[in-house]
Protein backbone atom coordinates (compact mmCIF):
# COMPACT_ATOMS: atom_id res chain seq x y z
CA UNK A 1 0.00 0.00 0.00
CA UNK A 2 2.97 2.37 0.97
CA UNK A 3 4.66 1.77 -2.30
CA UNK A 4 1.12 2.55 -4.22
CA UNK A 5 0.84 5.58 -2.78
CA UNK A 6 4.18 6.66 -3.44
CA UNK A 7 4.50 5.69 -7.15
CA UNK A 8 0.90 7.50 -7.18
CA UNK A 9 2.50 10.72 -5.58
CA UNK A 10 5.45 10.20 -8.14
CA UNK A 11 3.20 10.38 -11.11
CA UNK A 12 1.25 13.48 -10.00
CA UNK A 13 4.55 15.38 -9.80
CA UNK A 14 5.54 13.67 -12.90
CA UNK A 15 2.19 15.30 -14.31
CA UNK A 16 2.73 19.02 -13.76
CA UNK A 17 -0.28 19.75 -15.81
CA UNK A 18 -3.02 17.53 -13.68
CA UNK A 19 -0.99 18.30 -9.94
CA UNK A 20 -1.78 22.24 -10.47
CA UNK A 21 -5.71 21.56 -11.58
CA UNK A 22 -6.16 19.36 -8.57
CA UNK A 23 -3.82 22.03 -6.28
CA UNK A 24 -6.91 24.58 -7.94
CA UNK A 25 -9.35 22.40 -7.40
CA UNK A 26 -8.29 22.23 -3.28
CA UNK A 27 -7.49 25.48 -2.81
CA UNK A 28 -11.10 26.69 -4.92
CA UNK A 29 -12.94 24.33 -2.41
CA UNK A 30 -11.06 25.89 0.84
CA UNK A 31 -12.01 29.34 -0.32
CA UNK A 32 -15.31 28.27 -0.91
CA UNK A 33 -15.11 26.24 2.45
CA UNK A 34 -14.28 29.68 4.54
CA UNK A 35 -16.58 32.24 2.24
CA UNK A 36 -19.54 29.66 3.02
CA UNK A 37 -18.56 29.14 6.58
CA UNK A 38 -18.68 32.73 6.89
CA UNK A 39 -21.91 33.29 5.68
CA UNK A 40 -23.93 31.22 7.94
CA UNK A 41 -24.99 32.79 10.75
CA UNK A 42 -26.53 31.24 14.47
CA UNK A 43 -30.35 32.21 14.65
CA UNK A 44 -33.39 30.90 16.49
CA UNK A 45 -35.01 31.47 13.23
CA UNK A 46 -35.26 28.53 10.61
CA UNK A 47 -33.69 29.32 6.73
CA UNK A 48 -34.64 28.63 4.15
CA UNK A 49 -33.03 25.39 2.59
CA UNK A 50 -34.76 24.11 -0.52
CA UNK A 51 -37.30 25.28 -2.99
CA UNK A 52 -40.07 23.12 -4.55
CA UNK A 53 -42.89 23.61 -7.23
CA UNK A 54 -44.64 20.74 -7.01
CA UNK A 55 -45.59 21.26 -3.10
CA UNK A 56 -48.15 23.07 -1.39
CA UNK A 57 -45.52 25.51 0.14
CA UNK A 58 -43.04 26.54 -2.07
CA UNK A 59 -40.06 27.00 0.47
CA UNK A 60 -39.11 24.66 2.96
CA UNK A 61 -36.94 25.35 5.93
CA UNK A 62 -34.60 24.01 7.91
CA UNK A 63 -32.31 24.69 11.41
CA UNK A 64 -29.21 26.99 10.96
CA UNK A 65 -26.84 24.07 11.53
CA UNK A 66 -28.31 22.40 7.94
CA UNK A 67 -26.56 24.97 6.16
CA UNK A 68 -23.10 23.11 7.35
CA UNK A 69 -24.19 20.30 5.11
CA UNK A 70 -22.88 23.12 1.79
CA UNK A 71 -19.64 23.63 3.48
CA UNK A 72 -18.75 19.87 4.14
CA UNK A 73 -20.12 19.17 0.58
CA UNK A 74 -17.39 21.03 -1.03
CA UNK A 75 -14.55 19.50 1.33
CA UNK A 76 -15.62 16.32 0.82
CA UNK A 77 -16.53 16.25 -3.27
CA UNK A 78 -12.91 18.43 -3.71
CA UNK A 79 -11.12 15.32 -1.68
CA UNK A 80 -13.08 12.47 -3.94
CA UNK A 81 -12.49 14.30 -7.26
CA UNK A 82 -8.79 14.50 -5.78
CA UNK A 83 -8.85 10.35 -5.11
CA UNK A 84 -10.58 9.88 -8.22
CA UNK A 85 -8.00 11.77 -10.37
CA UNK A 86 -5.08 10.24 -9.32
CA UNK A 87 -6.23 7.07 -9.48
CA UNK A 88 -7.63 7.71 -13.02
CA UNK A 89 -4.20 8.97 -13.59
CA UNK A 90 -2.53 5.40 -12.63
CA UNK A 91 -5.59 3.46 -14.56
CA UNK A 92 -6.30 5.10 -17.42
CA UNK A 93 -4.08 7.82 -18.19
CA UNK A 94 -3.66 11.18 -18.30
CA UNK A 95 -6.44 12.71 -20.56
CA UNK A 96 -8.93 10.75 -17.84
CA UNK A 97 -7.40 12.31 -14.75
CA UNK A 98 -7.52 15.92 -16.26
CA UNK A 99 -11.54 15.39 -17.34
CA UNK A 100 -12.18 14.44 -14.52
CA UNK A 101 -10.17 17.35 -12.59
CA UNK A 102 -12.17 19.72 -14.35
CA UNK A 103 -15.54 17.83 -13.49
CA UNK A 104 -14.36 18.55 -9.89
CA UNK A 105 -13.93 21.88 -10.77
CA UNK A 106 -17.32 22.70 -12.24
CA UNK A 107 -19.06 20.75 -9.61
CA UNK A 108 -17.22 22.45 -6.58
CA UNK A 109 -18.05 25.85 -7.79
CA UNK A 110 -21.81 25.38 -9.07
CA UNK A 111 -22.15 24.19 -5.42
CA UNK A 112 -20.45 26.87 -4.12
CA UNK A 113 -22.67 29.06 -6.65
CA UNK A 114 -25.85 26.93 -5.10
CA UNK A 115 -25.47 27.44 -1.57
CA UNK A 116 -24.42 30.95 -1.60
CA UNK A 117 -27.89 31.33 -3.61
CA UNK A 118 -29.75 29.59 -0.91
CA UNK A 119 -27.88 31.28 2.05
CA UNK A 120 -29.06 34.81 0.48
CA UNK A 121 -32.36 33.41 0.47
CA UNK A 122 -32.45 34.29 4.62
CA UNK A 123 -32.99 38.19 3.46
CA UNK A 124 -36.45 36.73 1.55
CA UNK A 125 -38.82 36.53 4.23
């Protein structure tokens, strides 16, 4: 396992190209991380967490603390796009590992884009 991990590590470094998307890709998601974690602020009053059409009430809400769910989203899909890459990397090849850096890319900041969307909702009602 050691010496899978290490010829893994030598290959990323090997890769310039792929180690300074998925350095992006981290560093994106840790902004995100602390620009979300800032935004959420302890209240007694419920916020607004999801939007429906197809229900009698439009908005439903949740507790403060349910707005921690965006911020470990974005540490947790930046670390599995990270696995994921390198591992496509050692499988596949290099044109794999990039596609799918950039998929982590795009799907870290449309969530970041989402939950700063629903956090601004709070100044609806």
């Amino acid at each position: 396992m050691k010496t899978i991990i290490k010829e893994s590590f030598k290959k990323l470094v090997a890769d310039r190209y792929l180690l300074v998307l998925l350095s992006t890709l981290v560093l994106l998601a840790l902004i995100f991380s602390l620009i979300i974690g800032l935004s959420i602020h302890t209240s007694e009053r419920q916020l607004i967490s999801r939007y429906s059409a197809f229900g009698i009430t439009h908005f439903y809400f949740d507790q403060w603390f349910y707005a921690l769910t965006f911020l470990a989203f974005e540490l947790v899909a930046a670390a599995l796009h990270l696995v994921v890459s390198i591992k496509l990397l050692n499988e596949k090849g290099h044109y794999f590992a990039v596609l799918f850096a950039w998929l982590g890319i795009a799907v870290v900041t449309i969530g970041f884009v989402v939950s700063i969307t629903i956090l601004s909702l709070r100044t609806l009602l």
